[in-house]
Protein backbone atom coordinates (compact mmCIF):
# COMPACT_ATOMS: atom_id res chain seq x y z
CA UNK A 1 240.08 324.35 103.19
CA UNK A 2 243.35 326.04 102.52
CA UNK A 3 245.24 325.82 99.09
CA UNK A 4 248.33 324.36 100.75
CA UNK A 5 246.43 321.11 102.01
CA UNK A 6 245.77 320.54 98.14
CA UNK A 7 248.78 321.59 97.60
CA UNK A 8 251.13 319.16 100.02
CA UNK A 9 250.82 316.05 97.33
CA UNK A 10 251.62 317.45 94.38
CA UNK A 11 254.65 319.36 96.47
CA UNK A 12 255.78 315.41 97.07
CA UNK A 13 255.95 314.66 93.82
CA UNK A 14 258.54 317.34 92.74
CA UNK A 15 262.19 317.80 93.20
CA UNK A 16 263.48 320.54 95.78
CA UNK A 17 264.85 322.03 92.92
CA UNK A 18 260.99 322.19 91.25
CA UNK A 19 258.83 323.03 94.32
CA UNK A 20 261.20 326.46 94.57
CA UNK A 21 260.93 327.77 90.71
CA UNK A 22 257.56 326.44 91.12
CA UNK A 23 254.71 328.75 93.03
CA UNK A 24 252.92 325.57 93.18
CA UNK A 25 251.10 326.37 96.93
CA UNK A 26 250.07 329.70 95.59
CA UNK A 27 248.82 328.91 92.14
CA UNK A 28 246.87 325.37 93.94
CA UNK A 29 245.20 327.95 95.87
CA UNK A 30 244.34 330.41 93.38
CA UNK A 31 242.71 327.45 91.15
CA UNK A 32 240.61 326.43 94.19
CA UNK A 33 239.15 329.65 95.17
CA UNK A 34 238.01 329.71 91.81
CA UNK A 35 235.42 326.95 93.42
CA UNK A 36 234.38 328.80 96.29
CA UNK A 37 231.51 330.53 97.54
CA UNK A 38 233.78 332.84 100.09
CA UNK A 39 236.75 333.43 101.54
CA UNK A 40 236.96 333.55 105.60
CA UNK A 41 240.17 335.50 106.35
CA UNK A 42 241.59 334.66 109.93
CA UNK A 43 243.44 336.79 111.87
CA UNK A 44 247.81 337.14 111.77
CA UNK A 45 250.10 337.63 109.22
CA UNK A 46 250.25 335.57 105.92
CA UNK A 47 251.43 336.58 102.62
CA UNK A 48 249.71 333.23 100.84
CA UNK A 49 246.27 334.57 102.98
CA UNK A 50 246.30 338.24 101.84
CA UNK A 51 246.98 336.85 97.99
CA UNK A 52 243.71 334.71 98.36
CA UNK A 53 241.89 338.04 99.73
CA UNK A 54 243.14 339.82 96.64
CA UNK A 55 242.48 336.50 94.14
CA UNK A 56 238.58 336.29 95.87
CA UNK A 57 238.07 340.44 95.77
CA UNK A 58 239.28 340.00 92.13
CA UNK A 59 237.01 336.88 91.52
CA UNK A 60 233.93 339.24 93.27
CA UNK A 61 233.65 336.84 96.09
CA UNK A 62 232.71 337.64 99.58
CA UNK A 63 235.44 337.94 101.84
CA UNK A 64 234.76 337.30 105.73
CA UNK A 65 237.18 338.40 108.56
CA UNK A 66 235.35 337.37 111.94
CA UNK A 67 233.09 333.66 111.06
CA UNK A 68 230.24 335.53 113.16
CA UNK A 69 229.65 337.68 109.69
CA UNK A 70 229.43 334.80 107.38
CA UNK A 71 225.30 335.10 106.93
CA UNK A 72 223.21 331.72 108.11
CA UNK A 73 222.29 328.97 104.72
CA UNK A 74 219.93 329.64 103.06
CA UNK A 75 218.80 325.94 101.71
CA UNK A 76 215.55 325.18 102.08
């Protein structure tokens, strides 16, 4: 789940004018890492995906770069 899929609707819903003085992508994504467990950081360049790196390090969340690290459930 990226920030910008939650994002897209509420970006419909404002003017041009809005959705540019608003960071809305940015701050949608910000409030939803606050309900995650990690972060899985793919590879290429992305300002939006380095700020979520920062936001989960901040928020003392693991952060992933290759999905073979993320460590096997443990739910019993």
């Amino acid at each position: 789940m990226i920030g910008e899929w939650a994002a897209l609707p509420v970006l419909r819903g404002l003017t041009e004018q809005e959705s540019e003085s608003e960071d809305v992508m940015y701050e949608t994504a910000s409030r939803l890492l606050r309900h995650c467990d990690a972060v899985l950081r793919l590879s290429g360049e992305s300002a939006g995906a380095d700020s979520d790196v920062r936001i989960a390090t901040e928020l003392g969340l693991p952060v992933y770069f290759d999905a073979d690290d993320i460590p096997a459930s443990q739910t019993p």
